[in-house]
Protein backbone atom coordinates (compact mmCIF):
# COMPACT_ATOMS: atom_id res chain seq x y z
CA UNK A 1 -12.27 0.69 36.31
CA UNK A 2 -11.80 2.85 32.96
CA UNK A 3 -14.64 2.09 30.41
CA UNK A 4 -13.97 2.38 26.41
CA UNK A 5 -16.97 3.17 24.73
CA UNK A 6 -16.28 0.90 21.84
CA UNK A 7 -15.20 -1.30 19.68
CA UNK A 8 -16.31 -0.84 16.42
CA UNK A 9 -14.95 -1.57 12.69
CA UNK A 10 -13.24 0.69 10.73
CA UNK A 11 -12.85 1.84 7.31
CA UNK A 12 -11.27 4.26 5.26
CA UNK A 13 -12.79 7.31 7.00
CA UNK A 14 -10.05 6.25 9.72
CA UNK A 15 -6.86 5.83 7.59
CA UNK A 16 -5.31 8.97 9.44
CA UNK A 17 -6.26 8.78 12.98
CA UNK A 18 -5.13 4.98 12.89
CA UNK A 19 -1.90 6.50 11.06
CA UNK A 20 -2.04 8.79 14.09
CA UNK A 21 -1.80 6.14 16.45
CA UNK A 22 0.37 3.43 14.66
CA UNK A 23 3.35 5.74 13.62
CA UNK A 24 4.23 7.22 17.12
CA UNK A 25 4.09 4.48 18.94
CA UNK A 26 6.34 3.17 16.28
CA UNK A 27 8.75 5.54 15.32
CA UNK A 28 8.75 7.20 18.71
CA UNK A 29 7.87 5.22 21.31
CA UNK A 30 9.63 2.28 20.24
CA UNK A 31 12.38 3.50 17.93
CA UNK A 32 11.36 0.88 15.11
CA UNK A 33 12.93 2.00 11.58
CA UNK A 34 9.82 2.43 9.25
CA UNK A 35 7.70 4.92 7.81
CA UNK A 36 4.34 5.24 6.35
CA UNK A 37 5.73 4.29 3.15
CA UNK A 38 6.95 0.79 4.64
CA UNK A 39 2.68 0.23 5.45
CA UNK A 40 0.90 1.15 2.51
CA UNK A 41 -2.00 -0.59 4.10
CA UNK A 42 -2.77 2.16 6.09
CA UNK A 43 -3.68 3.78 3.30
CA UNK A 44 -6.41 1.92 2.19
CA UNK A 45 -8.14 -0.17 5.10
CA UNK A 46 -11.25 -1.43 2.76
CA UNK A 47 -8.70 -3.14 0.10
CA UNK A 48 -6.07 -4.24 2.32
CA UNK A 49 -7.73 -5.75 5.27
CA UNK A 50 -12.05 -6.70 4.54
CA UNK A 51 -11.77 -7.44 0.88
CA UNK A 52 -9.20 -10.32 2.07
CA UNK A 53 -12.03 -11.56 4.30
CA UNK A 54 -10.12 -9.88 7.21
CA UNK A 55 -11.90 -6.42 8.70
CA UNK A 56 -10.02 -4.12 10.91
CA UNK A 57 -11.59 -2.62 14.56
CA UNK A 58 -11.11 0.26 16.50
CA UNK A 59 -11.53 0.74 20.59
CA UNK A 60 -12.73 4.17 21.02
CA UNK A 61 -12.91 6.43 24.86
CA UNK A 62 -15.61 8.69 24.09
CA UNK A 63 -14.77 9.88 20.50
CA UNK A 64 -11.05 9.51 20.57
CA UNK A 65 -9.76 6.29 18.46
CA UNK A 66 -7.24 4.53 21.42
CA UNK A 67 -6.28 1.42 19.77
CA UNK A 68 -6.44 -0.71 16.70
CA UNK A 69 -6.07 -4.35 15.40
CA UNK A 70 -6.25 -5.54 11.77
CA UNK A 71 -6.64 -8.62 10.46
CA UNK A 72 -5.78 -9.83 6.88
CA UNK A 73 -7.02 -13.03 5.71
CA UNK A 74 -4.32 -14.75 3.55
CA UNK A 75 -5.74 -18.49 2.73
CA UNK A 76 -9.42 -20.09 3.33
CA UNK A 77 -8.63 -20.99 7.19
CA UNK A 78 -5.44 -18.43 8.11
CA UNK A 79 -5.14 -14.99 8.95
CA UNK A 80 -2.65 -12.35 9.75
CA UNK A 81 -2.69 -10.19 12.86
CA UNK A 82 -1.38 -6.27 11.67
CA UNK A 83 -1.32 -3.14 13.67
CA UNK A 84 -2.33 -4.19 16.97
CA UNK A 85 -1.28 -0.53 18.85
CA UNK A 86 -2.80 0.95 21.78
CA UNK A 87 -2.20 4.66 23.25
CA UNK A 88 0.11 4.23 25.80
CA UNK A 89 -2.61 5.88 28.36
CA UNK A 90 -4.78 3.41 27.49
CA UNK A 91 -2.89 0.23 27.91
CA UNK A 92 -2.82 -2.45 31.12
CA UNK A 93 -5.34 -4.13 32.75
CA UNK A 94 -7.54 -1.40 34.48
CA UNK A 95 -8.63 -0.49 30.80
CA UNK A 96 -8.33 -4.01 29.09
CA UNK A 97 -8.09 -1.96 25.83
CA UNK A 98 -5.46 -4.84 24.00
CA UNK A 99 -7.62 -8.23 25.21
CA UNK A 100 -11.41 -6.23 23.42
CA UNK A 101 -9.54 -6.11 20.66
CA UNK A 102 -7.90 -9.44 20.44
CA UNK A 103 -11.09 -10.79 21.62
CA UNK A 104 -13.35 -8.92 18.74
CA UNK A 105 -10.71 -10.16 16.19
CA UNK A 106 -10.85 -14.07 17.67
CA UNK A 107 -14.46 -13.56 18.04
CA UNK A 108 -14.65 -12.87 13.87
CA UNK A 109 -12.04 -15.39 13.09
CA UNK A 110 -14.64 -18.14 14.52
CA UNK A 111 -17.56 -16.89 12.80
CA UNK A 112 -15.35 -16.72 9.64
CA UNK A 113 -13.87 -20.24 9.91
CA UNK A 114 -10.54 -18.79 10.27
CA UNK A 115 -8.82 -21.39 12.59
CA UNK A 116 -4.88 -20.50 12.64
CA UNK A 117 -4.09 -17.57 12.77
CA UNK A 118 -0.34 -15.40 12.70
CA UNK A 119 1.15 -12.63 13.43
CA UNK A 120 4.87 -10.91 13.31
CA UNK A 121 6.22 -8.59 15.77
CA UNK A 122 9.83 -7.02 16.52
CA UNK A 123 12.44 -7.93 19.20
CA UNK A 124 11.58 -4.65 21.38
CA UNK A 125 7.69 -4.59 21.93
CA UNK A 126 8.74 -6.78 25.10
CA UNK A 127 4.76 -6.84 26.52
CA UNK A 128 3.32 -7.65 23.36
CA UNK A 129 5.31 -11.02 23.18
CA UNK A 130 3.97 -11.13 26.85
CA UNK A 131 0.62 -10.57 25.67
CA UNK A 132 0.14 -12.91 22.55
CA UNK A 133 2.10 -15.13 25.05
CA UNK A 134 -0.91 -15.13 27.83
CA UNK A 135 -3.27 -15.53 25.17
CA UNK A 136 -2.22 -19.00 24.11
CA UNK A 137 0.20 -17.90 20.99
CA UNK A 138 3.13 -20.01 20.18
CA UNK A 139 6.81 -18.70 19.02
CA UNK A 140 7.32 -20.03 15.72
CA UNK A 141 10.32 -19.31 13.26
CA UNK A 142 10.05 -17.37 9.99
CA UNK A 143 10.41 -21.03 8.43
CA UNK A 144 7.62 -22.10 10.01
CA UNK A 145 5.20 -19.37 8.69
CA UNK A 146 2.79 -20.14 5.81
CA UNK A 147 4.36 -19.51 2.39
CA UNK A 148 1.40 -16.99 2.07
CA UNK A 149 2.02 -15.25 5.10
CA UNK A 150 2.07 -11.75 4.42
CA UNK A 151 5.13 -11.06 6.23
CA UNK A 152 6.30 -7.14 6.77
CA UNK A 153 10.04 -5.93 6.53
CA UNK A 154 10.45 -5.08 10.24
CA UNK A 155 8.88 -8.09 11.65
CA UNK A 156 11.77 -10.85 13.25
CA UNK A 157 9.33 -12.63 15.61
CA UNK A 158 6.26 -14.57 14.58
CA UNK A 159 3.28 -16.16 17.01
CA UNK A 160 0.64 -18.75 15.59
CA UNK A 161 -2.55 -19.77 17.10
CA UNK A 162 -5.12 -22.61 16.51
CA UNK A 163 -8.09 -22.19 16.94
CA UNK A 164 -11.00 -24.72 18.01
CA UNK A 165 -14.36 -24.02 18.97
């Protein structure tokens, strides 16, 4: 079994190595049609994710950053999953890289009182449906989504989960 050192939060002193790790995966891995400029967010972690009363967390192999998951808090009790990526060496069950982080950000949401919470995806990322699937997500349409939902340009598939403790 691999081990990942960590899973800690992150803050601006990360913008570029998460840039690093959302873009290719992205734009290259997954041929998916947007650019830094699509995700200001990424520019500015503090304002865009933890001043919301979201946070954002990194998994980390000895010092190298391997995956990230953000979460944006949109409404007293809701919150939006964003850039859940993982290096494609680090993915799958022997490392258990994606579930940490899902699990940190689910483990926040409940001390936060955050109780539903979304998230929008695109037609091709195939094992992250899978994934959020496994987890106990439900499909729901764009309809369906929270006025406030934060909803990005690429995104054509949305999840929701409730959460009880």
């Amino acid at each position: 079994m691999n081990i990942l050192s960590a899973i800690t939060p992150l803050n601006n002193d990360y913008c570029e190595q998460i840039i690093d790790i959302v873009l290719p995966i992205q734009q290259i891995e997954f041929n998916v049609p947007i650019t830094i400029q699509d995700q200001p967010d990424l520019l500015d972690i503090e304002k865009n994710y933890h001043q919301t009363g979201g946070g954002f967390w990194g998994a980390k192999h000895n010092e190298l950053l391997v995956g990230t998951i953000g979460l944006i808090a949109f409404e007293e009790h809701a919150g939006a999953i964003r850039k859940m990526f993982v290096r494609k060496d680090y993915r799958g069950k022997e490392w258990g890289t994606a579930q940490l982080l899902l699990d940190t950000l689910l483990d926040y949401c409940r001390q936060n009182q955050i109780t539903d919470i979304y998230l929008g995806t695109v037609e091709v990322l195939k094992a992250a449906h899978r994934f959020y699937e496994r987890n106990g997500f439900s499909r729901l349409s764009k309809a369906e989504l929270p006025k406030s939902f934060p909803v990005m340009s690429a995104d054509t598939i949305f999840y929701q989960l409730h959460l009880t403790n």
